[in-house]
N, C-alpha and C. Protein backbone atom coordinates (compact mmCIF):
# COMPACT_ATOMS: atom_id res chain seq x y z
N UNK A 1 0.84 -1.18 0.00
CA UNK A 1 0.00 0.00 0.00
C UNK A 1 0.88 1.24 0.00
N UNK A 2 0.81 2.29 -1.11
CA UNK A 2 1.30 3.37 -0.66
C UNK A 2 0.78 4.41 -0.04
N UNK A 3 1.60 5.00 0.88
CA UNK A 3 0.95 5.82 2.47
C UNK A 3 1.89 7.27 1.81
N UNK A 4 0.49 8.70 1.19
CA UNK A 4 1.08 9.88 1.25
C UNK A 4 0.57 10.66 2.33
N UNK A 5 1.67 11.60 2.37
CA UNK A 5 1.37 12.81 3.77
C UNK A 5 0.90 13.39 2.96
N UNK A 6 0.32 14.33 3.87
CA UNK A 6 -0.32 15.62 2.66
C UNK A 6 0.30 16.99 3.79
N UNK A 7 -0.46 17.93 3.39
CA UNK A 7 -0.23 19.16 3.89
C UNK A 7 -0.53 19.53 5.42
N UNK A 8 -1.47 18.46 5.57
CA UNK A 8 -1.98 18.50 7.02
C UNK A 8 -1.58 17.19 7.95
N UNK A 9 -0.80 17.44 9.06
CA UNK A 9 -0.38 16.57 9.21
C UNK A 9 -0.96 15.30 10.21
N UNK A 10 -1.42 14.25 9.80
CA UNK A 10 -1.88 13.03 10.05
C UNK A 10 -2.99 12.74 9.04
N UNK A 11 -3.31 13.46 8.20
CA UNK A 11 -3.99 13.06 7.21
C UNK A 11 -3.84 12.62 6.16
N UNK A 12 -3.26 11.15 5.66
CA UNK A 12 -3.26 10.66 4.84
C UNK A 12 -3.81 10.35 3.61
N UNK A 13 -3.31 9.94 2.18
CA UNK A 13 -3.98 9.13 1.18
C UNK A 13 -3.06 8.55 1.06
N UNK A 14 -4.13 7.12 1.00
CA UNK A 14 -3.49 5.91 0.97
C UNK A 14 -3.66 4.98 -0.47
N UNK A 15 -3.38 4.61 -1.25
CA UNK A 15 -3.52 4.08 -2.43
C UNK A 15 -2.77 2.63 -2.30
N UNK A 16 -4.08 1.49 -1.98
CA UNK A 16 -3.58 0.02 -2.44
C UNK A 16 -3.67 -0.60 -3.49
N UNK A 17 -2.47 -1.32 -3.50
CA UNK A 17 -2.18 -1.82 -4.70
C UNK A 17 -3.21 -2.83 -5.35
N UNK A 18 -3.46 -2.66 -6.24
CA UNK A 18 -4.79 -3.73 -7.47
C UNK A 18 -3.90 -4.84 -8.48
N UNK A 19 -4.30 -6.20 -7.89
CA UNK A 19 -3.92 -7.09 -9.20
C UNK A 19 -5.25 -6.96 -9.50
N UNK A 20 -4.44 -7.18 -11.29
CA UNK A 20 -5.39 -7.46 -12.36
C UNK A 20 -5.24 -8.57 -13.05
N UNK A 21 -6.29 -9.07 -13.53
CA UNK A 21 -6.27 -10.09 -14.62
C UNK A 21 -7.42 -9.81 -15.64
N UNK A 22 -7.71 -10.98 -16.46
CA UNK A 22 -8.56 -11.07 -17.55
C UNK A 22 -10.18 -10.89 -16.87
N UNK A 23 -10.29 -11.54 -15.25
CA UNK A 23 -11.57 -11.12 -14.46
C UNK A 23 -11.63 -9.80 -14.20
N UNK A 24 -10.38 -9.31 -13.84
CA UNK A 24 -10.61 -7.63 -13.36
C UNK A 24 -9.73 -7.40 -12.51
N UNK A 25 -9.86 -6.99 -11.23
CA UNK A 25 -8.46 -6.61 -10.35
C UNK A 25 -9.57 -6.94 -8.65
N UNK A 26 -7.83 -7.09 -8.00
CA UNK A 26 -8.45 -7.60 -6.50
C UNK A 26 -7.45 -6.50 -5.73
N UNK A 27 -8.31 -5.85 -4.50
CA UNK A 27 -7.50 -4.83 -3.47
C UNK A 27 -7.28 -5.39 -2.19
N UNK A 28 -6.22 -4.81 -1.62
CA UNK A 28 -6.68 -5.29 -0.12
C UNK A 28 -6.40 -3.72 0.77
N UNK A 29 -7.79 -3.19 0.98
CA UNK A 29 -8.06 -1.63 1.31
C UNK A 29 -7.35 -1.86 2.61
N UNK A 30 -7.48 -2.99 4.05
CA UNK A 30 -6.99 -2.18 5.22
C UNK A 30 -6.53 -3.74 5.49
N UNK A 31 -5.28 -3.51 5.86
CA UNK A 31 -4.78 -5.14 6.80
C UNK A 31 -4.00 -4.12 8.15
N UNK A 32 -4.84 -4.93 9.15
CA UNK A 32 -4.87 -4.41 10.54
C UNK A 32 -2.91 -4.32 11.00
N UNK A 33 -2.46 -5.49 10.49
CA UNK A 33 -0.78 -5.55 11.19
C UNK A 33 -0.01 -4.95 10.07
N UNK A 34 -0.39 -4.73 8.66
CA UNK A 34 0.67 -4.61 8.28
C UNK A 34 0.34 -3.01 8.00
N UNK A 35 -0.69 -2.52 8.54
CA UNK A 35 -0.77 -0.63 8.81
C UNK A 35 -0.34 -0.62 10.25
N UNK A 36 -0.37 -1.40 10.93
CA UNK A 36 0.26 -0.73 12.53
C UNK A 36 1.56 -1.16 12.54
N UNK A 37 2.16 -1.94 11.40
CA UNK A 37 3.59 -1.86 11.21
C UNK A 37 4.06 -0.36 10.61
N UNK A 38 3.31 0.38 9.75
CA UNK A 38 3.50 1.05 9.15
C UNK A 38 3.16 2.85 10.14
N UNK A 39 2.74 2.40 11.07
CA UNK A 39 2.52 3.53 11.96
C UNK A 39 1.22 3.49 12.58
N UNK A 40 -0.08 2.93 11.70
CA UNK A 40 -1.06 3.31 12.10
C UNK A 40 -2.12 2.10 12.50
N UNK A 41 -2.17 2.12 13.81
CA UNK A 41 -2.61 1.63 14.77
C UNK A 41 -4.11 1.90 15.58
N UNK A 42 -4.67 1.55 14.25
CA UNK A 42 -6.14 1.72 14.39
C UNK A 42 -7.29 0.96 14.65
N UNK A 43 -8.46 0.80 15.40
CA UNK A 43 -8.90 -0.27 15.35
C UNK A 43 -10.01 0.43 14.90
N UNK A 44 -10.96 -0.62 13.55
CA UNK A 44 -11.98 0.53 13.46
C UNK A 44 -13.51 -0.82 13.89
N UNK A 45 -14.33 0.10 14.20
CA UNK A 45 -15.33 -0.54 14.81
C UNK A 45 -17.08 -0.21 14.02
N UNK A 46 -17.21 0.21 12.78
CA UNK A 46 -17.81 0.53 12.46
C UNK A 46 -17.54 1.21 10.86
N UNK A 47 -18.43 0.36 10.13
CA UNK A 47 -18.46 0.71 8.24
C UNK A 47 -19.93 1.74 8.02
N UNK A 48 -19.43 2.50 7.14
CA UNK A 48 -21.22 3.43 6.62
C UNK A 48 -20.63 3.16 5.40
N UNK A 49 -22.06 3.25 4.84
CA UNK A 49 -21.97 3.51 3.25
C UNK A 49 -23.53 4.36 2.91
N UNK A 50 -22.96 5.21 1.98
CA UNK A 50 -23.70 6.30 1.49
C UNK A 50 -23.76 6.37 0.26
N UNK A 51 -25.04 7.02 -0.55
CA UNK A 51 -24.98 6.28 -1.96
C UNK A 51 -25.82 8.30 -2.29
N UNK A 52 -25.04 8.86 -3.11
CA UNK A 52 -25.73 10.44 -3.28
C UNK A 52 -26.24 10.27 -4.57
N UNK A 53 -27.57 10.33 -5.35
CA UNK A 53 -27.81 10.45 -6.60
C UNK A 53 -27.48 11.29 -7.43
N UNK A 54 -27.27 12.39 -6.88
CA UNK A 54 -26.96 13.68 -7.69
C UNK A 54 -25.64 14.23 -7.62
N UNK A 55 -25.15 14.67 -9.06
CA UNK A 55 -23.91 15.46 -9.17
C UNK A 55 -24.21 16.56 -8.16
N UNK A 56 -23.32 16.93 -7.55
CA UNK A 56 -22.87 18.29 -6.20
C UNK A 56 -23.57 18.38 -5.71
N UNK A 57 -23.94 16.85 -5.14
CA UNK A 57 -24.23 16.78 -3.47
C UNK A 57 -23.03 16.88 -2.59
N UNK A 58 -23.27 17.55 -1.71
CA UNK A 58 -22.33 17.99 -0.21
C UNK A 58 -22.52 17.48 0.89
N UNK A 59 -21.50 16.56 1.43
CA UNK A 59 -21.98 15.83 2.64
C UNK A 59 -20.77 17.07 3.26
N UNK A 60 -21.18 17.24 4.91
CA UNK A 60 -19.87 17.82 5.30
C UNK A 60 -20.31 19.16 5.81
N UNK A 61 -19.40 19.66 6.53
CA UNK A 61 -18.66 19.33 7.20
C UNK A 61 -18.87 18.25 8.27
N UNK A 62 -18.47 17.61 8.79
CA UNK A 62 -18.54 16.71 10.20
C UNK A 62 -17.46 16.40 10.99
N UNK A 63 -18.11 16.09 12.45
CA UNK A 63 -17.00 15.53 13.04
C UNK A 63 -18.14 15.30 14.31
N UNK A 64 -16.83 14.38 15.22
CA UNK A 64 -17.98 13.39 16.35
C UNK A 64 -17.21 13.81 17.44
N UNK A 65 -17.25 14.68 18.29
CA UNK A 65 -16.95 15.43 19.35
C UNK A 65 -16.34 13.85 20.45
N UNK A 66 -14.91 14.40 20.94
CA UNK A 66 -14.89 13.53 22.44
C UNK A 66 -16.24 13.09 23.42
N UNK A 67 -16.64 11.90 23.86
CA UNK A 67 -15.34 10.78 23.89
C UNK A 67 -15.85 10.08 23.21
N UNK A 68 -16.42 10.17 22.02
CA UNK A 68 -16.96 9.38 21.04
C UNK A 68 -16.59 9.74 19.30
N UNK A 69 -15.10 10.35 19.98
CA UNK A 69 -14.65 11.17 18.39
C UNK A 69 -13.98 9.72 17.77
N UNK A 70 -14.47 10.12 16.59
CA UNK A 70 -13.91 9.06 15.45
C UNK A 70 -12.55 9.22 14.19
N UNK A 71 -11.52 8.48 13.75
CA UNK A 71 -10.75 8.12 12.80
C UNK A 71 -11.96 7.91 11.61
N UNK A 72 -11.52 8.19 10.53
CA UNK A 72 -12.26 7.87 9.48
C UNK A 72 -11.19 7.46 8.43
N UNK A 73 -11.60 6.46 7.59
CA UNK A 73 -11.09 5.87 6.18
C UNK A 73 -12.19 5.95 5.16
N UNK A 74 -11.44 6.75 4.78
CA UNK A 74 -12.96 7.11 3.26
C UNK A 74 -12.33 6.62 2.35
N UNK A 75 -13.59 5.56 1.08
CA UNK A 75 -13.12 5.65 -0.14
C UNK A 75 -13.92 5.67 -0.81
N UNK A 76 -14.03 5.90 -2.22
CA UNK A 76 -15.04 6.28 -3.03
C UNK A 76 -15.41 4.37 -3.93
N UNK A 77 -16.09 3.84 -3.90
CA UNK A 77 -16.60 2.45 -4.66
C UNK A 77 -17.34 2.54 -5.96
N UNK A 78 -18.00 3.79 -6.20
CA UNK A 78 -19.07 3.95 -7.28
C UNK A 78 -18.73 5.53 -7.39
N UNK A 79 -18.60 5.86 -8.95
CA UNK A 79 -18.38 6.95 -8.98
C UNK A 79 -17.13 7.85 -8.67
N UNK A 80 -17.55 8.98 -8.19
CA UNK A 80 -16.52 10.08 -8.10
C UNK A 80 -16.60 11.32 -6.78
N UNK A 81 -16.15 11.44 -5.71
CA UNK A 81 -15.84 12.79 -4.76
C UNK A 81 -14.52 13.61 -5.04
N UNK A 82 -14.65 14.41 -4.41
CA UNK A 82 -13.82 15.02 -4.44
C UNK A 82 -13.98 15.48 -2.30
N UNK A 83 -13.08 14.55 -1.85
CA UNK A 83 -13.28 14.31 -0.31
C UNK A 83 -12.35 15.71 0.57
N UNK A 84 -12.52 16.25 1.21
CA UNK A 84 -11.75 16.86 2.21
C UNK A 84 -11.89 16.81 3.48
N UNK A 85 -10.33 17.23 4.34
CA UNK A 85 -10.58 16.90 5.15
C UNK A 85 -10.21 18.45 5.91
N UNK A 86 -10.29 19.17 7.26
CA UNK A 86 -10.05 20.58 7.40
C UNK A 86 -9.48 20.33 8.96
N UNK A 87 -8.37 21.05 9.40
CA UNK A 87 -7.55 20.98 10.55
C UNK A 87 -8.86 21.47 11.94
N UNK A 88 -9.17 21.18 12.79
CA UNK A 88 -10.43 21.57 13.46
C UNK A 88 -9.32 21.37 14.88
N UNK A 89 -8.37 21.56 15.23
CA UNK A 89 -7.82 21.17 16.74
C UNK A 89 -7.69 23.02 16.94
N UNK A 90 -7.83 23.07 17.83
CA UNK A 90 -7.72 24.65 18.69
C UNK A 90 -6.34 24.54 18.72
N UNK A 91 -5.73 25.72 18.58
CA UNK A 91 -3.95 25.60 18.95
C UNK A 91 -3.29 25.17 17.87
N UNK A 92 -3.67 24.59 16.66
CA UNK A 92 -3.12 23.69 15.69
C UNK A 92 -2.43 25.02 15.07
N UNK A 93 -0.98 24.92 14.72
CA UNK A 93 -0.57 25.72 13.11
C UNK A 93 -1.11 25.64 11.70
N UNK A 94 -2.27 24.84 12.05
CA UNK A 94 -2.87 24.92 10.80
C UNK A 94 -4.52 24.45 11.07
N UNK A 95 -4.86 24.69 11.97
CA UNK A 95 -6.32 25.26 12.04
C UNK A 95 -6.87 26.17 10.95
N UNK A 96 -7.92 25.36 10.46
CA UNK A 96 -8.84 25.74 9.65
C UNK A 96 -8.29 25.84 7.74
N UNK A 97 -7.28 25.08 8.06
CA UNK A 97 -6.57 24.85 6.66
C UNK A 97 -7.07 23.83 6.05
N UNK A 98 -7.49 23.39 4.84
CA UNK A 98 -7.86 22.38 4.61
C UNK A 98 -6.87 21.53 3.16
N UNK A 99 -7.35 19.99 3.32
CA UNK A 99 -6.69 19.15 2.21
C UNK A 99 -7.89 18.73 1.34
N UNK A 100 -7.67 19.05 0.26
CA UNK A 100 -9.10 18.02 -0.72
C UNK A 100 -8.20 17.16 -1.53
N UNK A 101 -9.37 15.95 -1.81
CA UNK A 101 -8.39 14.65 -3.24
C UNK A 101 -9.41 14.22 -3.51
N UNK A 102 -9.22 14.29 -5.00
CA UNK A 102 -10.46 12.79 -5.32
C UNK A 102 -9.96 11.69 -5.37
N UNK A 103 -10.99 10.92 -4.75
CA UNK A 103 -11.27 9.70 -4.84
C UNK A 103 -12.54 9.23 -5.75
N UNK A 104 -12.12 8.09 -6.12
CA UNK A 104 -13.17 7.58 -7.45
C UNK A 104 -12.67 6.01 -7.20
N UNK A 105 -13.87 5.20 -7.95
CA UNK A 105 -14.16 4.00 -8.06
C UNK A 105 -12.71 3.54 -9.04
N UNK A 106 -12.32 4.84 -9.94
CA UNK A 106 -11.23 3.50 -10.44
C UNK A 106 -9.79 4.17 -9.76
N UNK A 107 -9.83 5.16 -9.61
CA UNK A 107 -8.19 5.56 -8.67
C UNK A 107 -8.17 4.59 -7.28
N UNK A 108 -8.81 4.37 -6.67
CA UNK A 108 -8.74 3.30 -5.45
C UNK A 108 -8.08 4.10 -4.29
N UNK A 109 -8.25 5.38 -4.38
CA UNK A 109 -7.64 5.92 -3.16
C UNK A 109 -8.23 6.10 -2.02
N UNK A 110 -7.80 6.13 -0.87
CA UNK A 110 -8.47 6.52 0.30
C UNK A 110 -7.70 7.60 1.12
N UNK A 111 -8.75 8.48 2.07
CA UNK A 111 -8.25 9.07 2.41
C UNK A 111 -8.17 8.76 4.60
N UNK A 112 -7.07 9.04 4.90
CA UNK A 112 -7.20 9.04 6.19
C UNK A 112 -7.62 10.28 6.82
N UNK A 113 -8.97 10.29 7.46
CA UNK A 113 -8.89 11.65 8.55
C UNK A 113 -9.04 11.38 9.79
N UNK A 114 -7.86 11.75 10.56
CA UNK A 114 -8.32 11.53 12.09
C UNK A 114 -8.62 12.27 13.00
N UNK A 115 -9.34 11.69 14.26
CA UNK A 115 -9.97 12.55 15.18
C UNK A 115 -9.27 13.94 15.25
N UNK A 116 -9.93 15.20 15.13
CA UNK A 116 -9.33 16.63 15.29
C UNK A 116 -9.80 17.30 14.28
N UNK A 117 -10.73 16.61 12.89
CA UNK A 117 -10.23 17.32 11.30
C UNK A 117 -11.74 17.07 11.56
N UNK A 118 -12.64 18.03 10.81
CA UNK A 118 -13.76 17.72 9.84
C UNK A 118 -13.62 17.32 9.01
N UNK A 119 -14.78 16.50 8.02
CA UNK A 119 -14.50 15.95 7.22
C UNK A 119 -15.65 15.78 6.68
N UNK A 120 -15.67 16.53 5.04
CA UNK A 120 -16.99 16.14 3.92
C UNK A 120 -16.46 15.76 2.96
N UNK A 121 -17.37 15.93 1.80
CA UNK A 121 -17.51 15.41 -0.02
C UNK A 121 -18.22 15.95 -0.74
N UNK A 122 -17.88 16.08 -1.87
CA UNK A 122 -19.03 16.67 -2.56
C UNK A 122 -18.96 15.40 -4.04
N UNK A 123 -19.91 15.31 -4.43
CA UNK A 123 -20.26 14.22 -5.11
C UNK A 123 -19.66 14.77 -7.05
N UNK A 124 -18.98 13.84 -7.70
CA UNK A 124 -18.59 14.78 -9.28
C UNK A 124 -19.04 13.66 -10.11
N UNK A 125 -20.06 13.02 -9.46
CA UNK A 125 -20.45 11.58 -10.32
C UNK A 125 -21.95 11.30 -10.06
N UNK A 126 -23.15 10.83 -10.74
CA UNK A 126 -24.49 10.66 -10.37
C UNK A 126 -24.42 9.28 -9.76
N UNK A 127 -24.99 8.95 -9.01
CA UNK A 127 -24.95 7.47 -8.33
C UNK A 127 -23.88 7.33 -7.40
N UNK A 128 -23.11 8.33 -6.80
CA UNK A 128 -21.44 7.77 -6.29
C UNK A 128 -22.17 7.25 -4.92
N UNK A 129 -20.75 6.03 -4.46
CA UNK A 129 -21.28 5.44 -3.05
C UNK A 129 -20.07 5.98 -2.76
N UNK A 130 -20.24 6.03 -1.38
CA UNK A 130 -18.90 6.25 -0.13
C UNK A 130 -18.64 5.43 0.95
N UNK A 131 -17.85 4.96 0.97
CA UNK A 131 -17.44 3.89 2.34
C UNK A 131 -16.65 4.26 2.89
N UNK A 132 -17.24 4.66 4.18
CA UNK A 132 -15.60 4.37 5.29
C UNK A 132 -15.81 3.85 6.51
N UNK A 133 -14.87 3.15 7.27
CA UNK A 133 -14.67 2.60 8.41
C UNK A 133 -14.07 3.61 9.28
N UNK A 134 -14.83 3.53 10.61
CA UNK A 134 -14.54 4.67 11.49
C UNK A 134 -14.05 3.86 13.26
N UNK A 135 -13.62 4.69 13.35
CA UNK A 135 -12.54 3.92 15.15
C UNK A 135 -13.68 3.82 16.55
N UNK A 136 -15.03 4.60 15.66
CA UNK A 136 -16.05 4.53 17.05
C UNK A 136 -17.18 4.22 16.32
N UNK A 137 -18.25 3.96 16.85
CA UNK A 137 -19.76 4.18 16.31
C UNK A 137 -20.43 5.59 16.26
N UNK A 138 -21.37 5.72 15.39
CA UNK A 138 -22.09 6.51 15.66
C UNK A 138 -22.36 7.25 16.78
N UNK A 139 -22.87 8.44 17.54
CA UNK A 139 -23.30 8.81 18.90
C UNK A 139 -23.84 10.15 18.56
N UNK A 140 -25.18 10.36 18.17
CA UNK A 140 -25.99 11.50 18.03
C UNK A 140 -25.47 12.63 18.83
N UNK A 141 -25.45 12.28 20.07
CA UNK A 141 -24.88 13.31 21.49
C UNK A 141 -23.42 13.78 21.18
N UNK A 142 -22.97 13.89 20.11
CA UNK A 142 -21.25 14.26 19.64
C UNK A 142 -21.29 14.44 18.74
N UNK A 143 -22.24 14.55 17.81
CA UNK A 143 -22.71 15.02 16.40
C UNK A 143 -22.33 16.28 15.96
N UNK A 144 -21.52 16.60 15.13
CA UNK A 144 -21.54 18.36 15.03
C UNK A 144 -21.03 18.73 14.10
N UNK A 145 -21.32 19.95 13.47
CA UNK A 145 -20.63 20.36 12.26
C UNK A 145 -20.21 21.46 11.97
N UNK A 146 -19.93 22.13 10.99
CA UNK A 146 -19.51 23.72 9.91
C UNK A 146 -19.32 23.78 8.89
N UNK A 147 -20.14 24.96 8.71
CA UNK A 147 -20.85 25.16 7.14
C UNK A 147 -19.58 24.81 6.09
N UNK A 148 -20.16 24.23 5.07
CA UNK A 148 -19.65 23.46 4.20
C UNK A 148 -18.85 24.44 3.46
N UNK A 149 -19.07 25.63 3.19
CA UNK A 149 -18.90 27.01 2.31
C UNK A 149 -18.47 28.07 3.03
N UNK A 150 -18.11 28.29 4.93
CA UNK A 150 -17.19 28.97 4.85
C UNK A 150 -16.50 29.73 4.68
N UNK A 151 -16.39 30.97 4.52
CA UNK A 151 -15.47 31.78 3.54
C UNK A 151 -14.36 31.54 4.42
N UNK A 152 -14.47 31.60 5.60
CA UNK A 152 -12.90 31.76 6.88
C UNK A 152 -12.32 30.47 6.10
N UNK A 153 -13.25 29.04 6.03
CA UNK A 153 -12.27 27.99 5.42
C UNK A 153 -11.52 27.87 4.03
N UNK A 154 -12.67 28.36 3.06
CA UNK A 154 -12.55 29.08 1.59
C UNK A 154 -12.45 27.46 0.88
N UNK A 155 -12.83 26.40 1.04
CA UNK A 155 -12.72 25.40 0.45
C UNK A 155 -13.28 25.28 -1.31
N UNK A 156 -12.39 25.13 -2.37
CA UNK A 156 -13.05 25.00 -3.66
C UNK A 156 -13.10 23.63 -3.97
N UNK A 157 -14.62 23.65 -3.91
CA UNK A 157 -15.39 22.76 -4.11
C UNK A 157 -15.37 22.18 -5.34
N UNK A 158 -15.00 22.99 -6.46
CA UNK A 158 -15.68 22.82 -7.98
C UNK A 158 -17.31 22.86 -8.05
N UNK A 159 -17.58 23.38 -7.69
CA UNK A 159 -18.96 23.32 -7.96
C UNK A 159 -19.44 23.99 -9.02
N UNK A 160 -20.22 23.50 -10.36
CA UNK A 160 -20.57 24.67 -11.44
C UNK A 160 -22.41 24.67 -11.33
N UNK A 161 -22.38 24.76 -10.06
CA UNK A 161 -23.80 25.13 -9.60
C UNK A 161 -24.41 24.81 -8.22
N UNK A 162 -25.47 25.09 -7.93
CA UNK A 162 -25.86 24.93 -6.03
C UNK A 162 -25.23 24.04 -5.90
N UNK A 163 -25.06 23.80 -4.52
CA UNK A 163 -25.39 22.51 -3.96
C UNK A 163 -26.03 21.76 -3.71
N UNK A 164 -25.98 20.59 -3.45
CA UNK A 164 -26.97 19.64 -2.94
C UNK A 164 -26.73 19.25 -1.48
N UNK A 165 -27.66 19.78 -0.72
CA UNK A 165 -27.48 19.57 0.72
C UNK A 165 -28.66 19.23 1.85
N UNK A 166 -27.93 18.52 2.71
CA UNK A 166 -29.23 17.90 3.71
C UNK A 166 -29.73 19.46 4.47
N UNK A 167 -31.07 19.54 5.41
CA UNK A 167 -31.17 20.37 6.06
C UNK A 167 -30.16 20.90 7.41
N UNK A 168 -29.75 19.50 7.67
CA UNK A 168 -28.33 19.64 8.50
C UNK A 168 -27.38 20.64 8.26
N UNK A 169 -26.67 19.89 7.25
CA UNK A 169 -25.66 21.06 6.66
C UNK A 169 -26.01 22.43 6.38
N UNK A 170 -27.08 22.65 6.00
CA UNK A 170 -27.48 24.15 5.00
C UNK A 170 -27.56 24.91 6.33
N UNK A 171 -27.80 24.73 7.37
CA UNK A 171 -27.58 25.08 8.64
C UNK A 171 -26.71 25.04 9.86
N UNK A 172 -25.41 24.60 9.36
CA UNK A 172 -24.73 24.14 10.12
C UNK A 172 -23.86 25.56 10.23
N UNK A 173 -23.20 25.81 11.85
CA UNK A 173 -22.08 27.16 11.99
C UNK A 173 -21.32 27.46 11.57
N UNK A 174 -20.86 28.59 11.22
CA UNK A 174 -19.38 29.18 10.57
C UNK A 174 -18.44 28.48 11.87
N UNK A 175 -17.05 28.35 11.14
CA UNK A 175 -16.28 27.44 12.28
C UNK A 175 -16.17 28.83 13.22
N UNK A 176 -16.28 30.14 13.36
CA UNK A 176 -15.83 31.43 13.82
C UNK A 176 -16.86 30.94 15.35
N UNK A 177 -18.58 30.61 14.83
CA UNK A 177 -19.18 30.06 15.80
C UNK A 177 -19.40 29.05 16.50
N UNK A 178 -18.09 28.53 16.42
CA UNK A 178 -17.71 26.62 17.01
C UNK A 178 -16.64 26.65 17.92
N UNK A 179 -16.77 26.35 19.23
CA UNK A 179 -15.47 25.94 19.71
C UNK A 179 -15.35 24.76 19.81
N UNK A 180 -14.15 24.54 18.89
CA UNK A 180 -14.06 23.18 18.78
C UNK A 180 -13.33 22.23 20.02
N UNK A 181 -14.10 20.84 20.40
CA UNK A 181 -13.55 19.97 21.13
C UNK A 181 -12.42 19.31 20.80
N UNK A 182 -11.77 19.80 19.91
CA UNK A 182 -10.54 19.15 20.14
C UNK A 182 -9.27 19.90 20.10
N UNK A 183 -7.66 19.45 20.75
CA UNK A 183 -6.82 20.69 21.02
C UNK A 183 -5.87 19.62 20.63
N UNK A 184 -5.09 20.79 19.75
CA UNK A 184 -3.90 20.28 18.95
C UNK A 184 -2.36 20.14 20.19
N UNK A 185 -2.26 18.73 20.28
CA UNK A 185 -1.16 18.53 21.30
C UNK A 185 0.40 18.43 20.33
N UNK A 186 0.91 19.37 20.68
CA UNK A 186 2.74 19.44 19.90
C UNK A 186 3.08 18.11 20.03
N UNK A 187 4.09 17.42 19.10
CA UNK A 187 4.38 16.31 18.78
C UNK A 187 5.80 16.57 19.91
């Protein structure tokens, strides 16, 4: 599997390797020992999958507040995102900076975001599904978000028209009106 850093640091894309043959190609997205050989030492306890019909739908921002904050592994199976992830730790040198990548059904990439970062998508494909495995379950009571659009974050979306958004999001706070639960600890 190859493991890139990006700009933000603990947020990975990860790209595993695909044999192919005359049937098609086989992945192996997460092997538990040979990523905690590699640093990352995750246990995840919980898969979603999400299926958006429409080009520039916007899932996002999110994140699952302590002590039920979650690791996420996103990858795209059907279709096309364009995934980001945004620095959300108080104290961080790079609070409120964000990383975007697409991921798509045939690049095979995934992205790592861990507890501290929000994290959405916006859909560049009709039908796209999204899968990721996360380090906690669900917990309504830690639920929380910021507006997808932002200007303090300034995220380009690509969008060549509205969005497509739940009532959640279209309402969700400028990060200016969030204090966020989580605090960036120096390495």
């Amino acid at each position: 599997m190859q493991i890139e850093e990006t700009v933000l640091a603990g947020v990975l894309v990860l790209t595993p390797k695909r044999f192919g043959d005359d049937r098609g190609w086989f992945s192996e997205t997460w092997n538990a020992s040979a990523m905690a050989s590699a640093g990352l030492d995750l246990e995840f306890v919980q898969d979603n999958h999400s299926m958006s019909a429409g080009v520039g739908t916007v899932r996002g921002l999110h994140y699952q507040a302590p002590p039920r904050a979650q690791d996420k592994l996103v990858r795209c199976t059907a279709g096309v995102i364009f995934d980001v992830a945004v620095d959300f730790r108080r104290g961080s040198p790079t609070f409120g900076r964000w990383f975007g990548v697409e991921l798509s059904a045939q690049n095979g990439k995934q992205l790592l975001v861990p507890k501290g970062f929000l994290h959405g998508f916006v859909t560049r494909a009709a039908n796209t599904e999204v899968q990721y495995k996360c380090t906690d379950v669900y917990a309504p009571e830690c639920d929380g978000g910021v507006r997808w659009d932002d200007p303090e974050i300034g995220i380009d979306w690509g969008l060549s028209g509205p969005a497509v958004l739940s009532g959640k999001d279209a309402i969700a706070p400028l990060l200016g009106e969030v204090v966020s639960p989580f605090e960036w600890v120096s390495a």
